[in-house]
PDB file of N, CA and C in Angstrom:
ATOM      1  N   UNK A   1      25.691  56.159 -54.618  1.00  0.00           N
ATOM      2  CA  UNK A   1      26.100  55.817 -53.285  1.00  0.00           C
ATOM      3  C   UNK A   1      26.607  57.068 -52.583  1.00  0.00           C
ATOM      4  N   UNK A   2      26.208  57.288 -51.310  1.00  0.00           N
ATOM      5  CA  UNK A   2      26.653  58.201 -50.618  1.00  0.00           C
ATOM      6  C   UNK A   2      27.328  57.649 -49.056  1.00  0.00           C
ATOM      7  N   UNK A   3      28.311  58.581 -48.604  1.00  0.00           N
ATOM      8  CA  UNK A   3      29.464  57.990 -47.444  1.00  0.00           C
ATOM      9  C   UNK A   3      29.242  58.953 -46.682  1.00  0.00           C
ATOM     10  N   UNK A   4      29.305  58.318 -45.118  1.00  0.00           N
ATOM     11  CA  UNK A   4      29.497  59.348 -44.023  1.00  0.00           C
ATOM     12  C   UNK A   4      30.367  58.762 -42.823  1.00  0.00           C
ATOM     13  N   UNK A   5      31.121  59.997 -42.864  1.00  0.00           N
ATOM     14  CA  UNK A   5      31.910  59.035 -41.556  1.00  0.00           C
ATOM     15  C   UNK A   5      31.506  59.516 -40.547  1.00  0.00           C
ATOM     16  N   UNK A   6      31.625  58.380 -39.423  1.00  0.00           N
ATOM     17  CA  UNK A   6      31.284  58.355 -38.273  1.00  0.00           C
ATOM     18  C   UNK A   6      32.138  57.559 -37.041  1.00  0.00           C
ATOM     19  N   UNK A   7      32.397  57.467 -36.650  1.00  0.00           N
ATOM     20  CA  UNK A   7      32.579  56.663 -35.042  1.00  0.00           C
ATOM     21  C   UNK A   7      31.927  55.275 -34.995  1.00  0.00           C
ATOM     22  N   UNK A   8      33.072  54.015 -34.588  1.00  0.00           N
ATOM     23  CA  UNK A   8      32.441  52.795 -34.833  1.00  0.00           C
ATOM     24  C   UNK A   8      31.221  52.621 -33.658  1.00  0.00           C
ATOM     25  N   UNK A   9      31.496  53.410 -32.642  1.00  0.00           N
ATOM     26  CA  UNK A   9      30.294  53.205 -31.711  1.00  0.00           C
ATOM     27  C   UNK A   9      28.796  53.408 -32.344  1.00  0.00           C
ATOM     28  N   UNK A  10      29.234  54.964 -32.894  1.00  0.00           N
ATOM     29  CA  UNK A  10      27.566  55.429 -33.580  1.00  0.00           C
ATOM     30  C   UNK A  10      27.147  54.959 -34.258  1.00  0.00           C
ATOM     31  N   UNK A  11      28.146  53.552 -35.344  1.00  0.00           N
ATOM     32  CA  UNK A  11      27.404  52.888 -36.302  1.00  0.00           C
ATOM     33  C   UNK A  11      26.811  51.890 -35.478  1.00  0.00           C
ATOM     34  N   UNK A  12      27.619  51.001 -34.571  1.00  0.00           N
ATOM     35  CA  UNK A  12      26.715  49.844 -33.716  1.00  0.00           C
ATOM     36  C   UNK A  12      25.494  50.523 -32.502  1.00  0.00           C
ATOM     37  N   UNK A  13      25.238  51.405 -32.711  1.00  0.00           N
ATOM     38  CA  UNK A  13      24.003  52.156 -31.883  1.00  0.00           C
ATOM     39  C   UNK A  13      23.188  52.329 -32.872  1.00  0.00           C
ATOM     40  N   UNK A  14      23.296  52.763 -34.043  1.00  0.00           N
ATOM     41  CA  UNK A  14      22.537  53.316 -34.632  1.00  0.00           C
ATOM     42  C   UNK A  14      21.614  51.616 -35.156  1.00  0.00           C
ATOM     43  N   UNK A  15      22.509  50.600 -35.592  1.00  0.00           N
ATOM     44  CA  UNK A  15      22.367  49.328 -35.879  1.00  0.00           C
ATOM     45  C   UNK A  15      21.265  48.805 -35.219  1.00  0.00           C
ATOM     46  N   UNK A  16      21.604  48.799 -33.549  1.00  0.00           N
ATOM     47  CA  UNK A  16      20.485  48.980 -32.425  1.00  0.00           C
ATOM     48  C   UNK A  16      19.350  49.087 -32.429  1.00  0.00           C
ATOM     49  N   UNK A  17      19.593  50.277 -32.675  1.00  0.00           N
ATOM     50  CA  UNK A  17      18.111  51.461 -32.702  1.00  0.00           C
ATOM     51  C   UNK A  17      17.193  51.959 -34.036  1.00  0.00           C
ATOM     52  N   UNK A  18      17.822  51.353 -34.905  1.00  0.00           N
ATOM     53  CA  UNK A  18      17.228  50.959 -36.527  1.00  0.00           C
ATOM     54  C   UNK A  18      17.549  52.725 -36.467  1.00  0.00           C
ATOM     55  N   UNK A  19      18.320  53.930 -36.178  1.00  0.00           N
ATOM     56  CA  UNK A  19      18.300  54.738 -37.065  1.00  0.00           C
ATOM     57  C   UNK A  19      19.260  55.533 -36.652  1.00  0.00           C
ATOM     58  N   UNK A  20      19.942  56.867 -37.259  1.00  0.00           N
ATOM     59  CA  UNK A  20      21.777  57.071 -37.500  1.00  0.00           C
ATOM     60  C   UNK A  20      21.065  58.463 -36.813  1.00  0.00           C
ATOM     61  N   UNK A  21      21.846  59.437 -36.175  1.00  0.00           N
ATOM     62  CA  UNK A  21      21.850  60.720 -35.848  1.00  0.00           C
ATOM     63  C   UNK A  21      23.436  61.263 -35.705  1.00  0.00           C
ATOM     64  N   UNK A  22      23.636  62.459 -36.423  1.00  0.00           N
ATOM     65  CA  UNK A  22      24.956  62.843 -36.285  1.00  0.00           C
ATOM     66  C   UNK A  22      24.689  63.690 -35.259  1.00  0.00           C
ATOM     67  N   UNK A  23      25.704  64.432 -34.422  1.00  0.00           N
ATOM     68  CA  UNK A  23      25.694  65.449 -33.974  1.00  0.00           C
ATOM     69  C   UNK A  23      25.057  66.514 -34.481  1.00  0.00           C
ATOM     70  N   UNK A  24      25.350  66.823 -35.924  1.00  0.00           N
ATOM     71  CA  UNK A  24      25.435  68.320 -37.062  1.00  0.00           C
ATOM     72  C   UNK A  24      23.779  68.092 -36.992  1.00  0.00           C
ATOM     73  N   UNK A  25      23.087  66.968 -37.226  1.00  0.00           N
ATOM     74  CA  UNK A  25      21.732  66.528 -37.679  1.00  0.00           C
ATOM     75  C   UNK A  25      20.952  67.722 -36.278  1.00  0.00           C
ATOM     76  N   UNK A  26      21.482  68.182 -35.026  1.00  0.00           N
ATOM     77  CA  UNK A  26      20.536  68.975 -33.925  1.00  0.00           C
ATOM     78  C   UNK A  26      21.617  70.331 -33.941  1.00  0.00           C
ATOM     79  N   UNK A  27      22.779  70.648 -34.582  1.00  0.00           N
ATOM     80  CA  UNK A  27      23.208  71.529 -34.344  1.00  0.00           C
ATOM     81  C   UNK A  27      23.309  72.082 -35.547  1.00  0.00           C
ATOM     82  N   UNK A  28      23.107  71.307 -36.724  1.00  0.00           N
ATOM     83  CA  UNK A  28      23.582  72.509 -37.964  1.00  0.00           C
ATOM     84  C   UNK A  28      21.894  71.686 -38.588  1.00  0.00           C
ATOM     85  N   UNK A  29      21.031  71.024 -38.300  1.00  0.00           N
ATOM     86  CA  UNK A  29      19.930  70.793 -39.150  1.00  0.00           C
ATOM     87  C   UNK A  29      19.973  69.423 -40.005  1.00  0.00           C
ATOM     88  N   UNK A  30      21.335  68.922 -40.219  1.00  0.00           N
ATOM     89  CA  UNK A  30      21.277  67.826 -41.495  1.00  0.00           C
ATOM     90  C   UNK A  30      22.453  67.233 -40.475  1.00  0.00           C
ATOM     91  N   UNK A  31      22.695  66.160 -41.505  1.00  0.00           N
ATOM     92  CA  UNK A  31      23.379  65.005 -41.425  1.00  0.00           C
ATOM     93  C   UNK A  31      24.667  65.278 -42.451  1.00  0.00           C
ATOM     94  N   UNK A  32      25.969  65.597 -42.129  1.00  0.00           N
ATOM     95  CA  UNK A  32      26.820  65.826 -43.579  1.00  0.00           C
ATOM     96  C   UNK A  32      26.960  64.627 -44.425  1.00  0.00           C
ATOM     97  N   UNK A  33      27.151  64.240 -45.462  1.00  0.00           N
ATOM     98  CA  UNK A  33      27.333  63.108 -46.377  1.00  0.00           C
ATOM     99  C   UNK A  33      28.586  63.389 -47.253  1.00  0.00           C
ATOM    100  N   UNK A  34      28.890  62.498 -48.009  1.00  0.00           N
ATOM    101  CA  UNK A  34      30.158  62.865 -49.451  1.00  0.00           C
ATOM    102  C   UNK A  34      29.812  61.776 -50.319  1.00  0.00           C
ATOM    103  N   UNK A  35      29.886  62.319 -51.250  1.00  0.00           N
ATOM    104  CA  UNK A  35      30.418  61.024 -52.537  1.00  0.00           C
ATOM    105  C   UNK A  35      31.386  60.671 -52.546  1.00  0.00           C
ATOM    106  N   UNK A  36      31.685  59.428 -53.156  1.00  0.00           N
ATOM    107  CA  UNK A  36      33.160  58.812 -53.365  1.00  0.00           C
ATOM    108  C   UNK A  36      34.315  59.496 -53.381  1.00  0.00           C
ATOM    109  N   UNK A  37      33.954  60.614 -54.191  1.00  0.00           N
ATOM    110  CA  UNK A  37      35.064  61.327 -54.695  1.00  0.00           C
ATOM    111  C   UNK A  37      35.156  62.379 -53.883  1.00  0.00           C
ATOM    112  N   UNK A  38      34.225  63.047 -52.753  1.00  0.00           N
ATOM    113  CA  UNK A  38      34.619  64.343 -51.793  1.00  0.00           C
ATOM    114  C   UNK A  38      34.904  63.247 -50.277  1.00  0.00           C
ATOM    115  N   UNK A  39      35.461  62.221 -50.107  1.00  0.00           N
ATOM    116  CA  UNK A  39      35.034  61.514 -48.934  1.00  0.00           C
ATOM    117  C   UNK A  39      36.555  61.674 -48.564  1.00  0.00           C
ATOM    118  N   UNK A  40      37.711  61.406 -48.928  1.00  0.00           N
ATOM    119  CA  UNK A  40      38.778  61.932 -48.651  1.00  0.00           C
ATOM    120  C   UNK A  40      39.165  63.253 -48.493  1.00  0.00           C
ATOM    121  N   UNK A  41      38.732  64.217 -48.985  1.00  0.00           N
ATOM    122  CA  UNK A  41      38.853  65.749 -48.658  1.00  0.00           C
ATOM    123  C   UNK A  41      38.659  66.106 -47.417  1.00  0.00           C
ATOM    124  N   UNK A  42      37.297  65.567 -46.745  1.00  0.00           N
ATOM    125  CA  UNK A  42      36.494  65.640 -45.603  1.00  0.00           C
ATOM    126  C   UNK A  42      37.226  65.100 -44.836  1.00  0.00           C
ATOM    127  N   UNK A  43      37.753  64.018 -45.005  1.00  0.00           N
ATOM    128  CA  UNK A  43      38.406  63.233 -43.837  1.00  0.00           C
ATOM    129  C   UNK A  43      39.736  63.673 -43.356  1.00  0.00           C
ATOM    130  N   UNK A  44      40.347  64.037 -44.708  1.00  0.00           N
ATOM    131  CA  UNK A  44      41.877  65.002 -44.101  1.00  0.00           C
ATOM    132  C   UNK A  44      41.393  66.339 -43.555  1.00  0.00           C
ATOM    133  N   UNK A  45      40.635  66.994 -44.116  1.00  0.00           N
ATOM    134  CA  UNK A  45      40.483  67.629 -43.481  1.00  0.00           C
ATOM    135  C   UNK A  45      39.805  68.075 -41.848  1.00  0.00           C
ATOM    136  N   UNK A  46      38.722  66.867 -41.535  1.00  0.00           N
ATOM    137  CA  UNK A  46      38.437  67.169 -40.342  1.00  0.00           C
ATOM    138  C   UNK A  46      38.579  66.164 -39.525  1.00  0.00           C
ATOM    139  N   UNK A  47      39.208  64.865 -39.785  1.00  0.00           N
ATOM    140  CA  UNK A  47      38.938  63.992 -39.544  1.00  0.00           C
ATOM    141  C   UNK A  47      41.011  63.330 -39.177  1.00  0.00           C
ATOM    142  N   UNK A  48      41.875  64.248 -39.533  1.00  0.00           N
ATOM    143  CA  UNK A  48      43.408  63.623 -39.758  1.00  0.00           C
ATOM    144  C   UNK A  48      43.840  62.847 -38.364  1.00  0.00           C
ATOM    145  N   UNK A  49      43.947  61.644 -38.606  1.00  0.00           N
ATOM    146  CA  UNK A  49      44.799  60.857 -37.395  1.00  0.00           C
ATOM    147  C   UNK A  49      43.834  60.278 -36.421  1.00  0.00           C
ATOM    148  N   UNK A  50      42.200  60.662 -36.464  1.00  0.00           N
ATOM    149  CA  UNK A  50      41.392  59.574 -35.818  1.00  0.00           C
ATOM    150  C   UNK A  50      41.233  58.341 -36.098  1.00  0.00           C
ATOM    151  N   UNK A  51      41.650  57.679 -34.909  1.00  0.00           N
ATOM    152  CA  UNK A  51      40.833  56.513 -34.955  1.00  0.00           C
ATOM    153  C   UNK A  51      39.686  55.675 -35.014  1.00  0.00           C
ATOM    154  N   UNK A  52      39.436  54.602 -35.059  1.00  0.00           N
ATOM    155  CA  UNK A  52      37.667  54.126 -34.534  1.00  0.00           C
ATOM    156  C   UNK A  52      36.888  54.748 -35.465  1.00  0.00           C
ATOM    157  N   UNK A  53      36.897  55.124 -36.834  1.00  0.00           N
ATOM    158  CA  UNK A  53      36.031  55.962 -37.965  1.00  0.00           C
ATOM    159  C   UNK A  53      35.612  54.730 -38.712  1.00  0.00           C
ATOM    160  N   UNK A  54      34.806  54.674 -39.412  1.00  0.00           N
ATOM    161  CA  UNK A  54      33.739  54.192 -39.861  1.00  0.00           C
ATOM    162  C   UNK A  54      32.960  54.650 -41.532  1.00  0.00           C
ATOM    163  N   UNK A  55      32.673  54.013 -42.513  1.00  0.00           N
ATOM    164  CA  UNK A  55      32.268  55.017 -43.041  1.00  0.00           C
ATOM    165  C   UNK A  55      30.614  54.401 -43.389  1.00  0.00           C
ATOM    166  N   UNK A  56      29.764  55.009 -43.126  1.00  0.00           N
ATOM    167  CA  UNK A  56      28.473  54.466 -43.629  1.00  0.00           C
ATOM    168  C   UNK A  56      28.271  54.438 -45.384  1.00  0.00           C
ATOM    169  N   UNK A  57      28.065  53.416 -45.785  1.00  0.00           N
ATOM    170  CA  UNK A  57      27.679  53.296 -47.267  1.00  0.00           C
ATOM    171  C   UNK A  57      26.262  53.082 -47.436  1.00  0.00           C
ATOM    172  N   UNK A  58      25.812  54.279 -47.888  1.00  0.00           N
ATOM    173  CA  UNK A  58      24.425  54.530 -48.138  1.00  0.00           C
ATOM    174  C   UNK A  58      23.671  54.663 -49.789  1.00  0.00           C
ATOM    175  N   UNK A  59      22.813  53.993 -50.041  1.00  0.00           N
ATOM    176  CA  UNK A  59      21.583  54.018 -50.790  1.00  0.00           C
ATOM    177  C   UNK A  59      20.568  54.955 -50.308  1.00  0.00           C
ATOM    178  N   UNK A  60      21.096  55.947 -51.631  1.00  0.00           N
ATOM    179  CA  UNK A  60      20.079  57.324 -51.391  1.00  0.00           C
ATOM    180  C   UNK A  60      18.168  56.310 -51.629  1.00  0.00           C
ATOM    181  N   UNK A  61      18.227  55.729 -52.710  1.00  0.00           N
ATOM    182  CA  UNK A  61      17.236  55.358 -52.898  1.00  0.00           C
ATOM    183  C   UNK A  61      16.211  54.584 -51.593  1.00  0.00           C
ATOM    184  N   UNK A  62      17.394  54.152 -50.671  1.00  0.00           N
ATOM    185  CA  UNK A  62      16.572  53.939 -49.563  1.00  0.00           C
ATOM    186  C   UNK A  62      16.286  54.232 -48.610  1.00  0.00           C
ATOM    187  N   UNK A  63      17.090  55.922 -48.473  1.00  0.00           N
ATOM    188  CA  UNK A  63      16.888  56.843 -47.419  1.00  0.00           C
ATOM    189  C   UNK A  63      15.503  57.953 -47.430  1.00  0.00           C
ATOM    190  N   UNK A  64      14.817  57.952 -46.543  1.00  0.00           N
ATOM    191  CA  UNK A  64      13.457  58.215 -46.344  1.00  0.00           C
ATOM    192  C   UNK A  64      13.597  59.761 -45.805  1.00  0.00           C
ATOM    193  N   UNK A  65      14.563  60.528 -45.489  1.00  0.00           N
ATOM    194  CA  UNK A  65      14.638  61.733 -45.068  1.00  0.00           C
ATOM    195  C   UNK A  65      15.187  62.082 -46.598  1.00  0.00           C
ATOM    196  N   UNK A  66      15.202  63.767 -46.418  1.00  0.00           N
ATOM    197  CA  UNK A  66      14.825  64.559 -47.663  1.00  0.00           C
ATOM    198  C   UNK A  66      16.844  64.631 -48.188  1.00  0.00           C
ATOM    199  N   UNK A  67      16.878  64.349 -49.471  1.00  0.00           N
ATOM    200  CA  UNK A  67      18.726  64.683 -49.510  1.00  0.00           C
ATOM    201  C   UNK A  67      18.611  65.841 -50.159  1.00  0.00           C
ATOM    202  N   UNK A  68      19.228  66.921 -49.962  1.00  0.00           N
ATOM    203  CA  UNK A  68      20.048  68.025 -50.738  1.00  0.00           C
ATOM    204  C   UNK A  68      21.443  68.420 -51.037  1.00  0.00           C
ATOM    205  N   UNK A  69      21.722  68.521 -52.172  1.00  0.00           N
ATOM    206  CA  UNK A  69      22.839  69.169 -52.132  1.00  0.00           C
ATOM    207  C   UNK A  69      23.251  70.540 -52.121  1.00  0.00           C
ATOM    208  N   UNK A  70      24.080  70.879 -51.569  1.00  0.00           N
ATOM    209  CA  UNK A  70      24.247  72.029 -51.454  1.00  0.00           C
ATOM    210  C   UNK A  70      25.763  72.515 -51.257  1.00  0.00           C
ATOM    211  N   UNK A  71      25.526  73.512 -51.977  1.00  0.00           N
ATOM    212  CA  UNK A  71      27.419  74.146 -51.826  1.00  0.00           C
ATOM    213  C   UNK A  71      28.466  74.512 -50.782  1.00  0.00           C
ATOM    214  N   UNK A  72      29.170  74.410 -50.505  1.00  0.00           N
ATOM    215  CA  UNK A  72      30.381  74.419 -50.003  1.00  0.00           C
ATOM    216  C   UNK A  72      31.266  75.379 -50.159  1.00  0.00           C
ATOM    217  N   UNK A  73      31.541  76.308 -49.805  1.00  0.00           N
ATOM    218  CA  UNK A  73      32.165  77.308 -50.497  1.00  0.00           C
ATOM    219  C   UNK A  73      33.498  77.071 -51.061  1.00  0.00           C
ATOM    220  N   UNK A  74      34.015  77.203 -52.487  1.00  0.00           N
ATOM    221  CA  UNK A  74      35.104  76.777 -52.608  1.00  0.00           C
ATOM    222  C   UNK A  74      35.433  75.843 -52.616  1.00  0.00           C
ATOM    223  N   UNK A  75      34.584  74.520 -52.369  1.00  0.00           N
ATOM    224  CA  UNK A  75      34.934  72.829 -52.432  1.00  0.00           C
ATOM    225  C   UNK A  75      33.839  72.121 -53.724  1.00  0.00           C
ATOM    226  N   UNK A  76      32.868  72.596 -53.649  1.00  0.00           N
ATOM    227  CA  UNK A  76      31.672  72.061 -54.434  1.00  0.00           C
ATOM    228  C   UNK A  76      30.530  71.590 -53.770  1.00  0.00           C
ATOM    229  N   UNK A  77      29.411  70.531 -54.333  1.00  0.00           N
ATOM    230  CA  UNK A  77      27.964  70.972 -53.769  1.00  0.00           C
ATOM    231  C   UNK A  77      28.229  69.215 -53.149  1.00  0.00           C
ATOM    232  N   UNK A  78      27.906  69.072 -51.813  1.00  0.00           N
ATOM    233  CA  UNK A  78      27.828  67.607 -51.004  1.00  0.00           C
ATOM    234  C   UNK A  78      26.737  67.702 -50.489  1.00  0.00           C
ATOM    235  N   UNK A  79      26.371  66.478 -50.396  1.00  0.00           N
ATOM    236  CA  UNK A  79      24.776  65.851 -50.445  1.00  0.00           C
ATOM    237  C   UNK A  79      24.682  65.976 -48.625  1.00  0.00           C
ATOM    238  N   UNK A  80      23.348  66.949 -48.271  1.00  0.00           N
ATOM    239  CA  UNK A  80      23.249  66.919 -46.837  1.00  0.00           C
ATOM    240  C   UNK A  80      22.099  65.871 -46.743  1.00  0.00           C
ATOM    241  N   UNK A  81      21.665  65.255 -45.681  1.00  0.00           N
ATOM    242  CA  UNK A  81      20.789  64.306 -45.435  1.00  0.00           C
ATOM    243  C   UNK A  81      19.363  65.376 -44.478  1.00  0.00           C
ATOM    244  N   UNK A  82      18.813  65.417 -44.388  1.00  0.00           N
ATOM    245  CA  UNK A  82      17.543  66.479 -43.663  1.00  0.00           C
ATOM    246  C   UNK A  82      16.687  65.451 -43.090  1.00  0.00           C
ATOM    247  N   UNK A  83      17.394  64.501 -42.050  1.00  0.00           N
ATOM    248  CA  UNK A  83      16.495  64.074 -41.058  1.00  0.00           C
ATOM    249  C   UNK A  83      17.571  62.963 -40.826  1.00  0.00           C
ATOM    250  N   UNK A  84      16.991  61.967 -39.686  1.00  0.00           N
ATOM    251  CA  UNK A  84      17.456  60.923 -39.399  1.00  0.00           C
ATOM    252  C   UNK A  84      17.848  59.966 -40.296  1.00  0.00           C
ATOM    253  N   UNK A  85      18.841  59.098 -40.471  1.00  0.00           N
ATOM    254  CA  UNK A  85      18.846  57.548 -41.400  1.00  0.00           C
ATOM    255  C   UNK A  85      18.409  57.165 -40.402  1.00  0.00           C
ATOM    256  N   UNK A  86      17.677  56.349 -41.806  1.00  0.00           N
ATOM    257  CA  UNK A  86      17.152  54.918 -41.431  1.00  0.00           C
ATOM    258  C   UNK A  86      17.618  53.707 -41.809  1.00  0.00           C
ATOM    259  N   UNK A  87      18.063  53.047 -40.670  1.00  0.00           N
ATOM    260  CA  UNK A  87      19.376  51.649 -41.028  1.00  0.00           C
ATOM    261  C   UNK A  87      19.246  50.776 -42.559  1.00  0.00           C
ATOM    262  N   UNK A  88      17.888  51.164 -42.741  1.00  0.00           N
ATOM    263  CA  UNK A  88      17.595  50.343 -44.462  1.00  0.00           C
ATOM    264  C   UNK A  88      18.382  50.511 -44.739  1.00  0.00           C
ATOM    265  N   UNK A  89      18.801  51.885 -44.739  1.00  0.00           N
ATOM    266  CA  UNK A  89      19.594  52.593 -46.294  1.00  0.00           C
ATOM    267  C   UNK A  89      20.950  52.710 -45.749  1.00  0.00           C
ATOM    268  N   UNK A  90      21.392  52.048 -44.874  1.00  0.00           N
ATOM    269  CA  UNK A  90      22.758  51.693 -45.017  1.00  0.00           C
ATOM    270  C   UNK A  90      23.726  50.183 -45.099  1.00  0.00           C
ATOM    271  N   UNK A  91      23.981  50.303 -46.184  1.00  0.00           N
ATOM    272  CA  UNK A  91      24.176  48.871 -46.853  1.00  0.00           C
ATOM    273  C   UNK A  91      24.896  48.259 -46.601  1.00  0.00           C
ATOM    274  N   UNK A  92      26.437  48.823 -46.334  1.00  0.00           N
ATOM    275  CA  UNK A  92      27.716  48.582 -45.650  1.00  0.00           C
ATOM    276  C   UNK A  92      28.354  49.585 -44.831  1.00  0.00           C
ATOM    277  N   UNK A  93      29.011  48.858 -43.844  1.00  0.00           N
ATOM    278  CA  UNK A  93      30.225  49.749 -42.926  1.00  0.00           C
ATOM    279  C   UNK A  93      31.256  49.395 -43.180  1.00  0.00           C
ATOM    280  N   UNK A  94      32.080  49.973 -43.429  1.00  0.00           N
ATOM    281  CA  UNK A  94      33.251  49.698 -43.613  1.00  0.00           C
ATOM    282  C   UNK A  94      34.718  50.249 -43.021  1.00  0.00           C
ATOM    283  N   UNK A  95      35.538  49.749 -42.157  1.00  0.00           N
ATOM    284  CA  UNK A  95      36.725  50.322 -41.378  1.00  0.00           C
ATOM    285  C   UNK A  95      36.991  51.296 -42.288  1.00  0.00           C
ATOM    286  N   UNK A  96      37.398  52.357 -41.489  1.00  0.00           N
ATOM    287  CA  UNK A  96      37.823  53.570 -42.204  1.00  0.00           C
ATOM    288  C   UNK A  96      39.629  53.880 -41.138  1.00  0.00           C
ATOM    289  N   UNK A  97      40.334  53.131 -41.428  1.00  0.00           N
ATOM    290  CA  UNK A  97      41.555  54.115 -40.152  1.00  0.00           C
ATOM    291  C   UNK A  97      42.691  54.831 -41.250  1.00  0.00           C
ATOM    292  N   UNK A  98      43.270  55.433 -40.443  1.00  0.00           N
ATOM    293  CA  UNK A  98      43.974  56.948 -40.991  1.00  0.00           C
ATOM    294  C   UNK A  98      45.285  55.803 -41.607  1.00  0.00           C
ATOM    295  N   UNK A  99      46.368  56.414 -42.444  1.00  0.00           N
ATOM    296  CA  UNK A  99      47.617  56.070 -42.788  1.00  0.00           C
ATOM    297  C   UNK A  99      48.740  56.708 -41.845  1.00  0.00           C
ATOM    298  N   UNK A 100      50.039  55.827 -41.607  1.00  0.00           N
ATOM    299  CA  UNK A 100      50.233  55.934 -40.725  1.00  0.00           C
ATOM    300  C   UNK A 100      50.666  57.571 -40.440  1.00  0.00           C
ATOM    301  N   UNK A 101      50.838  58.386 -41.561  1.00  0.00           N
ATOM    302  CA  UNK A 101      50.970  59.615 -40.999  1.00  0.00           C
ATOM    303  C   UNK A 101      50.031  60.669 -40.742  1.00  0.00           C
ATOM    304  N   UNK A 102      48.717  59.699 -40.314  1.00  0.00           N
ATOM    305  CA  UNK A 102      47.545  60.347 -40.182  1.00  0.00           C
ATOM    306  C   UNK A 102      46.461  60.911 -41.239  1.00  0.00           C
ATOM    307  N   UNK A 103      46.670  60.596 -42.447  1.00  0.00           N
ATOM    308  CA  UNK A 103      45.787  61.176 -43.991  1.00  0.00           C
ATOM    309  C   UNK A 103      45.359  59.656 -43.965  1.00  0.00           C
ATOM    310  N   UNK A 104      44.113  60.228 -44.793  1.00  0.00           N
ATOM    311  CA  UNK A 104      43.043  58.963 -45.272  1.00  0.00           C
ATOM    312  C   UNK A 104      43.109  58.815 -46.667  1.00  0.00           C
ATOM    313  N   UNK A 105      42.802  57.641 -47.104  1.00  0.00           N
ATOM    314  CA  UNK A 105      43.097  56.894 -48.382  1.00  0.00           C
ATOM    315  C   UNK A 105      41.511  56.506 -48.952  1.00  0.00           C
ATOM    316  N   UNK A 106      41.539  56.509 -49.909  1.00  0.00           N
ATOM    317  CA  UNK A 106      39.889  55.572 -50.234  1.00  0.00           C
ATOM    318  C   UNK A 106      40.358  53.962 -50.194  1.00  0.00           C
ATOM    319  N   UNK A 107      39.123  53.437 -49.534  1.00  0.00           N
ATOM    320  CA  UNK A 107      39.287  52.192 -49.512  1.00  0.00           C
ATOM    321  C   UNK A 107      38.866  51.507 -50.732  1.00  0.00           C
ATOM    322  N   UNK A 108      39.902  50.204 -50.877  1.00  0.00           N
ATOM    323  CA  UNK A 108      40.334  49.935 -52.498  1.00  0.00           C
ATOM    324  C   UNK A 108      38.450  49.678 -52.741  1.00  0.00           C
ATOM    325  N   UNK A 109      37.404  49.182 -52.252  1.00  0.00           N
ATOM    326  CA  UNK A 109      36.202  48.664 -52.975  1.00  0.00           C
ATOM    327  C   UNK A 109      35.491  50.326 -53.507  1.00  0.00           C
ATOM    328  N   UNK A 110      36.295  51.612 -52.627  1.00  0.00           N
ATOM    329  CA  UNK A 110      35.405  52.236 -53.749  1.00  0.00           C
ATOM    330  C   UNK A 110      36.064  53.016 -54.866  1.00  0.00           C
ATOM    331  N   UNK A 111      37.529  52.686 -55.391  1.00  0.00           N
ATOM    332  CA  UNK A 111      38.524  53.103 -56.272  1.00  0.00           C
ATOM    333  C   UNK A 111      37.685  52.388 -57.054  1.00  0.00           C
ATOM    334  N   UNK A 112      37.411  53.710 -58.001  1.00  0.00           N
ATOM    335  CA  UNK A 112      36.881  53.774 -59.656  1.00  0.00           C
ATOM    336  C   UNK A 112      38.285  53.584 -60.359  1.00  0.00           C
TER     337      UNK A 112
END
């Protein structure tokens, strides 16, 4: 399973339009993603005290654009997406909001 956060708008557009575009996907080439376990790093770090976040729960197996991983300097290797999702392959959304002093928590369904 792979997670991306996003904005509850971009998930009900993307829902729409049967397919997901990040910003990064026309300015850096890909789509960023995390696993379970890098999805809180990402979020304190770029993400502290937003609201309205979202996290897409994705099935690589049913994503039709190319996945790579690739390194991070100093964090480790997170899975980029190299094209559009396609709504198949996203299985669940799930509220993502900050704690109240603005840091993000994993939500209890994906605590291993």
């Amino acid at each position: 399973m792979l997670l991306h956060i996003t904005e509850r708008d971009a998930a009900i557009a993307a829902q729409q339009s049967g397919a997901y575009r990040a910003d990064s996907l026309e300015t850096e080439g890909f789509i960023h993603c995390s696993t379970p376990d890098q999805v809180i790093w990402v979020a304190n770090q770029f993400y502290r005290g937003k609201t309205s976040l979202v996290l897409l729960v994705i099935d690589p197996d049913r994503v039709r654009a190319e996945i790579k991983y690739e390194a991070v300097e100093g964090v480790g290797e997170f899975p980029h997406l190299y094209g559009e999702l396609n709504t198949e392959a996203i299985v669940q959304i799930v509220d993502f909001p900050p704690n109240a002093d603005g840091s993000f928590t994993l939500p209890k369904q994906f605590a291993t």
